[in-house]
Protein backbone atom coordinates (compact mmCIF):
# COMPACT_ATOMS: atom_id res chain seq x y z
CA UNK A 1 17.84 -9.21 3.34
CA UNK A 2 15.17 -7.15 1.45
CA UNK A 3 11.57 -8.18 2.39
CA UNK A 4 8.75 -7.98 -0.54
CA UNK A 5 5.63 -7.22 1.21
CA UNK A 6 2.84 -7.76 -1.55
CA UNK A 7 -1.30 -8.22 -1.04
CA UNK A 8 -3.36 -10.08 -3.73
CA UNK A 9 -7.20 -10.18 -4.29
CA UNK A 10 -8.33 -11.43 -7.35
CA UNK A 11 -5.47 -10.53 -9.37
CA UNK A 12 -4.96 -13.39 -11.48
CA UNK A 13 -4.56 -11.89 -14.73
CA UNK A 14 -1.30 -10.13 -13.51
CA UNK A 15 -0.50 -12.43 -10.26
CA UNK A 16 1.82 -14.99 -12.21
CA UNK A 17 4.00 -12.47 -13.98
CA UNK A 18 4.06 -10.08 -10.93
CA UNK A 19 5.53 -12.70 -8.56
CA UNK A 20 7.76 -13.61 -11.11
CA UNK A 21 8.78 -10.03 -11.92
CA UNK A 22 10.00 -9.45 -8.04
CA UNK A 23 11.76 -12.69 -7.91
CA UNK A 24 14.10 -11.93 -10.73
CA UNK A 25 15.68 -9.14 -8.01
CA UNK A 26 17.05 -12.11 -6.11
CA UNK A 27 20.07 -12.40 -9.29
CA UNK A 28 21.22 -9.21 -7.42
CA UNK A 29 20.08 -9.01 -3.78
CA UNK A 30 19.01 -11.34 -1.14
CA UNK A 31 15.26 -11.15 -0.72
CA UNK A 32 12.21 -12.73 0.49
CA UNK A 33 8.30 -12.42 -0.99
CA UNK A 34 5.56 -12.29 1.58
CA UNK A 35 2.09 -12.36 -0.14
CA UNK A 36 -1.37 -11.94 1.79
CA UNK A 37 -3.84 -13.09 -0.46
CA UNK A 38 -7.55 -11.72 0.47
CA UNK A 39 -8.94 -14.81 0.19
CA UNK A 40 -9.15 -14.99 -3.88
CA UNK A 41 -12.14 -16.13 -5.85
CA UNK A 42 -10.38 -16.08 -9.05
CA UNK A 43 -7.53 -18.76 -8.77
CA UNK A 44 -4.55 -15.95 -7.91
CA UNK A 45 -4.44 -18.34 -4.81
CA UNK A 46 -4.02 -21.57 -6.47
CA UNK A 47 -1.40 -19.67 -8.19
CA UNK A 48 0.44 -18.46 -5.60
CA UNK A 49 -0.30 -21.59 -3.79
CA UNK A 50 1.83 -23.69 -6.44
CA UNK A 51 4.89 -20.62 -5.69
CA UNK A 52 4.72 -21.21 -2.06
CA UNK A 53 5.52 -25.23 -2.40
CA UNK A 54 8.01 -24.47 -4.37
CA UNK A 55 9.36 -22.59 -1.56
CA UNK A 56 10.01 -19.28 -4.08
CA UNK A 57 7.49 -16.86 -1.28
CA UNK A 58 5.80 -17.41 1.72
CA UNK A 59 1.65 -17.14 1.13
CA UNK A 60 -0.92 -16.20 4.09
CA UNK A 61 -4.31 -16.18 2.53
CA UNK A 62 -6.60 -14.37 5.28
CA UNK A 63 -9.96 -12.09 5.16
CA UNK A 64 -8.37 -8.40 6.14
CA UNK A 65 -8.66 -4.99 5.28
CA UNK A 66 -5.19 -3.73 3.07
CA UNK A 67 -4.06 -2.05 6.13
CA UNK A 68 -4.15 -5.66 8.10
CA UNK A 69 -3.24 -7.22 5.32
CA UNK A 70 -0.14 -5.35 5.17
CA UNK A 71 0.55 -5.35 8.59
CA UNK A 72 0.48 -9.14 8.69
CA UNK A 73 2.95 -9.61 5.78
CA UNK A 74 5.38 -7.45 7.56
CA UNK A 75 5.02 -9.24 10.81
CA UNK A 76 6.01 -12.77 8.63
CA UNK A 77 8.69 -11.19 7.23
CA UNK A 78 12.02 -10.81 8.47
CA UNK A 79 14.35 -8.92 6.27
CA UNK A 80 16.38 -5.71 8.08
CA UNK A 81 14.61 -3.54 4.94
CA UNK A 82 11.18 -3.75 3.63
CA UNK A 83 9.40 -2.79 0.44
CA UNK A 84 5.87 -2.31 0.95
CA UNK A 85 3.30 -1.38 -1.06
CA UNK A 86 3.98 -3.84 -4.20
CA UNK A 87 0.84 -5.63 -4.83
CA UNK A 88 0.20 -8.77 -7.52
CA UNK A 89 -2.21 -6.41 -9.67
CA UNK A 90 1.38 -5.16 -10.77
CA UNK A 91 4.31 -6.26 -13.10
CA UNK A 92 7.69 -5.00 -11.73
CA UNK A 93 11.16 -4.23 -13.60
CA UNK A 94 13.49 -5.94 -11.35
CA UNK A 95 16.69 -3.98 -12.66
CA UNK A 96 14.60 -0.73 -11.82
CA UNK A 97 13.85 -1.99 -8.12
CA UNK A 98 17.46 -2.92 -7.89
CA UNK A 99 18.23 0.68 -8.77
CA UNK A 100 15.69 1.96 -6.43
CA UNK A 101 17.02 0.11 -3.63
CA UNK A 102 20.50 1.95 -4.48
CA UNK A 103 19.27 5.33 -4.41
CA UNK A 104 17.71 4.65 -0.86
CA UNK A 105 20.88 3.80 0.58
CA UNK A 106 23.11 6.77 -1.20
CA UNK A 107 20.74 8.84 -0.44
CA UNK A 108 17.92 7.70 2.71
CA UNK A 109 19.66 5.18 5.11
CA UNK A 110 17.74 5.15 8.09
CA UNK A 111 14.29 6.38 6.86
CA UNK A 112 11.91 5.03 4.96
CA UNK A 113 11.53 6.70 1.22
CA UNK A 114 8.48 6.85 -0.64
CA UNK A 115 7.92 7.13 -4.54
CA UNK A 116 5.36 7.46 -6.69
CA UNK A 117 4.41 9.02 -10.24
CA UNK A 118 2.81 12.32 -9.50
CA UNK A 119 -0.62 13.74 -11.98
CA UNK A 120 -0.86 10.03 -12.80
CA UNK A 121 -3.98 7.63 -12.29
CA UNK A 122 -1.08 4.94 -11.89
CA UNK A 123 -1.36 3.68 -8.14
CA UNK A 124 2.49 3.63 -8.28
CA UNK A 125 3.71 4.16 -4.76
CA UNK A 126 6.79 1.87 -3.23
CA UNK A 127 8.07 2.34 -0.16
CA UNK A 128 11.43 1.27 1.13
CA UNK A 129 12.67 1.44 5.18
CA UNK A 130 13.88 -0.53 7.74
CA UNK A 131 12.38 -2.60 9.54
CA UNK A 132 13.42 -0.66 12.70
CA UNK A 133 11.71 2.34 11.78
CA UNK A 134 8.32 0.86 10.41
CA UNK A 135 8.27 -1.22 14.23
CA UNK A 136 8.75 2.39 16.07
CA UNK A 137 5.69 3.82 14.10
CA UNK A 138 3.48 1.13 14.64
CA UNK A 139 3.82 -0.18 10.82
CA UNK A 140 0.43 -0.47 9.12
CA UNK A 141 -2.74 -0.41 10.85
CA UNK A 142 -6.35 -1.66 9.95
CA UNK A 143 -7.63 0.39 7.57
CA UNK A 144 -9.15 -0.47 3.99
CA UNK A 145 -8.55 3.10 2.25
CA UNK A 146 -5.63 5.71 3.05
CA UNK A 147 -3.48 2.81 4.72
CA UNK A 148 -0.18 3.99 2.73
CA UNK A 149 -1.05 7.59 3.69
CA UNK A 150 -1.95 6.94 7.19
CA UNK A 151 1.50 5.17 7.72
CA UNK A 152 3.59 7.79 5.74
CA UNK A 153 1.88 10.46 7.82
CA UNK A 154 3.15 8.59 10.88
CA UNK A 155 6.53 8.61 9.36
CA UNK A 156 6.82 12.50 8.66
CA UNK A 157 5.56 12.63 12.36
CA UNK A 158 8.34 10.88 13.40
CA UNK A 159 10.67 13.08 11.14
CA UNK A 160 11.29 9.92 9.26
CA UNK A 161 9.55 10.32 5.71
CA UNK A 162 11.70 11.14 2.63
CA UNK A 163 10.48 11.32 -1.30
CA UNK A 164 12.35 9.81 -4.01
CA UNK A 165 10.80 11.59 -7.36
CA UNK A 166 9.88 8.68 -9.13
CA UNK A 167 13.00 7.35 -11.40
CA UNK A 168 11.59 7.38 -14.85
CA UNK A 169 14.98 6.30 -16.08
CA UNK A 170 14.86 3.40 -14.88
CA UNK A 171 11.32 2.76 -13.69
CA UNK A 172 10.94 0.11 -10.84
CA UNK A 173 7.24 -1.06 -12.59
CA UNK A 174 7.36 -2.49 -16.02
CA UNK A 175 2.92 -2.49 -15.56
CA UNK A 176 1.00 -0.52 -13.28
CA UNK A 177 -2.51 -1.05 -12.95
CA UNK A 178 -4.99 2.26 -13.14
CA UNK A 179 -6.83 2.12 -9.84
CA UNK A 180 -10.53 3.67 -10.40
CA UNK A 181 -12.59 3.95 -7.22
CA UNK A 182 -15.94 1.84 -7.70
CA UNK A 183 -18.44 3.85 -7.20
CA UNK A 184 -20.91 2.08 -9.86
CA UNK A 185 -24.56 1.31 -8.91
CA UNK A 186 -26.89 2.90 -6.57
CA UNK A 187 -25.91 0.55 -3.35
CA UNK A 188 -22.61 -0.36 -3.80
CA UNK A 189 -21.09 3.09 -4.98
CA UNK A 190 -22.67 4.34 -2.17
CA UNK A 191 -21.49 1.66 0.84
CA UNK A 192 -17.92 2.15 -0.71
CA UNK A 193 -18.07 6.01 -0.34
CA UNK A 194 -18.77 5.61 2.93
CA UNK A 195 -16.25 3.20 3.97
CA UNK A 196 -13.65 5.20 2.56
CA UNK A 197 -14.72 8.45 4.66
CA UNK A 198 -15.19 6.12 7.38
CA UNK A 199 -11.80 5.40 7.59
CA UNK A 200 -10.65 8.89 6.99
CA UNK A 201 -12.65 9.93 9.92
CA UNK A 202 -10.72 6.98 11.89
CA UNK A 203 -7.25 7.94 11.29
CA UNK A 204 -8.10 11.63 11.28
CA UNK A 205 -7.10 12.47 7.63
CA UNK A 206 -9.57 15.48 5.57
CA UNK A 207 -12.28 13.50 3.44
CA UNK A 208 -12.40 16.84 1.27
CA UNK A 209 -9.78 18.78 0.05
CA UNK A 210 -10.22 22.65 0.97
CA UNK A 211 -12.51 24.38 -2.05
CA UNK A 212 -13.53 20.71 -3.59
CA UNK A 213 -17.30 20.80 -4.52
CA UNK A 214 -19.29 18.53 -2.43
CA UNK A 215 -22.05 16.92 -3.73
CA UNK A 216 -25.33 16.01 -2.07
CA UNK A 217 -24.34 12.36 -2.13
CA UNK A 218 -21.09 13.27 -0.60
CA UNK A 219 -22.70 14.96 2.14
CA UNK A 220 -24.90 12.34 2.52
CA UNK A 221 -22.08 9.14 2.96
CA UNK A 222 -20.03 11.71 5.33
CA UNK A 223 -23.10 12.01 7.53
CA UNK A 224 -23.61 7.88 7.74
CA UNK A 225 -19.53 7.46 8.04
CA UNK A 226 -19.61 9.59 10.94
CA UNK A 227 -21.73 7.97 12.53
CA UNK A 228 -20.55 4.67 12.05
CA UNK A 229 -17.45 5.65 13.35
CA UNK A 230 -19.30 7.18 16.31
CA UNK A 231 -21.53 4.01 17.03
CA UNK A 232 -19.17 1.67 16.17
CA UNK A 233 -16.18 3.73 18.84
CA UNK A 234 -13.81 2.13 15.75
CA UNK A 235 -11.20 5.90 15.98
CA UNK A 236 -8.19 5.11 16.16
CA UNK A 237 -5.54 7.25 17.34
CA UNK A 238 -5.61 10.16 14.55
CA UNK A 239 -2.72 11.59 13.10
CA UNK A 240 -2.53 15.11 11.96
CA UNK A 241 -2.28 16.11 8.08
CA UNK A 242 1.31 16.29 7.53
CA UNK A 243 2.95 18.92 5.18
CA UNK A 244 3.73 16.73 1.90
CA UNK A 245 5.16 19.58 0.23
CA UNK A 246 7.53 17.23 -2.09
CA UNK A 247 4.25 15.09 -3.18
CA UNK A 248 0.62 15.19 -3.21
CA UNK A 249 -0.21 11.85 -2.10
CA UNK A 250 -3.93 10.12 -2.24
């Protein structure tokens, strides 16, 4: 059985048509949905709510970071392979996850296999691997920003990361939603800069790529992050920058 792992936060524009999209694969495989919704303001929960009684996915609706969030759908799920990283703000081409799925196991078995659309503002990343392998790394941990990256980084550590170049053929998303980081208005743009290089500091990853200009607002939320993440003694255990050389991931 193939586990859908999906989070949902306000997504109800898409949420109805993404559920649906993913449980189209079940014509060809045996799968479950697991969906963590963030506590939705928008009615994506009454939504999913109504897909849960009919018994088509199993719904969690809890406050939690993505990283928790994704953790916590894994931990209800119980297929022996599990997709992560397919969220409700996206519409999915069931055919093209069906092919996906194939190339993993003609080409991947016993790793997990990442793939995503490179140069592309498209958050498009999927990744597919047993369930035994995400349970040796520690699966996901609790993290708001750089969760995917901090697990795959864990994976290549392990010697257990692939790439699949994404299969434009036959293209496992049929919508993907542009992901723009909010950094809008004086107080909020700021409080979300610094979360994010909060929880790079955490998990150890670079906040700035070598020769990136730095601005004096940049410097600025780096300074507070750290010392957050000093104060607050949140670290966790850091894992080195891994060697991506098939894909630049963010």
């Amino acid at each position: 059985m193939y586990s859908i792992c999906m989070l949902c936060f306000n997504d109800g524009e898409t949420v109805r048509d993404s559920i649906n999209s993913v449980l189209e694969l079940s014509r060809s495989r045996e799968v479950e949905v697991v969906v963590v919704d963030n506590v939705s303001t928008d009615g994506s929960g009454e939504f999913l709510q109504k897909f849960n009684d009919a018994g088509s996915i199993k719904l969690i609706r809890t406050k939690c970071s993505r990283g928790k969030g994704r953790q916590i759908a894994f931990e209800a799920s119980k297929g022996t392979y599990v997709l992560g990283h397919m969220d409700c703000d996206d519409i999915f081409n069931a055919s093209g996850i069906d092919y996906l799925i194939s190339k993993y196991h003609a080409g991947f078995e016993g790793k997990a296999m990442m793939t995503k659309k490179i140069n592309s503002p498209e958050a498009s990343n999927i990744t597919i691997a047993p369930r035994s392998v995400l349970e040796e790394v520690g699966g996901w941990r609790s993290i708001n920003w750089g969760e995917d990256w901090d697990l795959w980084a864990r994976l290549a550590a392990a010697g257990a990361y692939t790439f699949l170049p994404y299969p434009t053929e036959r293209p496992p998303h049929a919508s993907i939603k542009v992901r723009t980081e909010r950094f809008g208005g004086p107080t909020h743009g700021f409080r979300v800069r610094v979360s994010k290089y909060a929880d790079s500091i955490r998990i150890g990853r670079k906040v700035f790529t070598p020769g990136e200009h730095v601005s004096p607002l940049q410097r600025v939320a780096l300074a507070v992050a750290k010392a957050e993440v000093t104060v607050g003694g949140s670290s966790l255990s850091p894992v080195l920058n891994p060697d991506f050389t098939e894909v630049t991931v963010s």
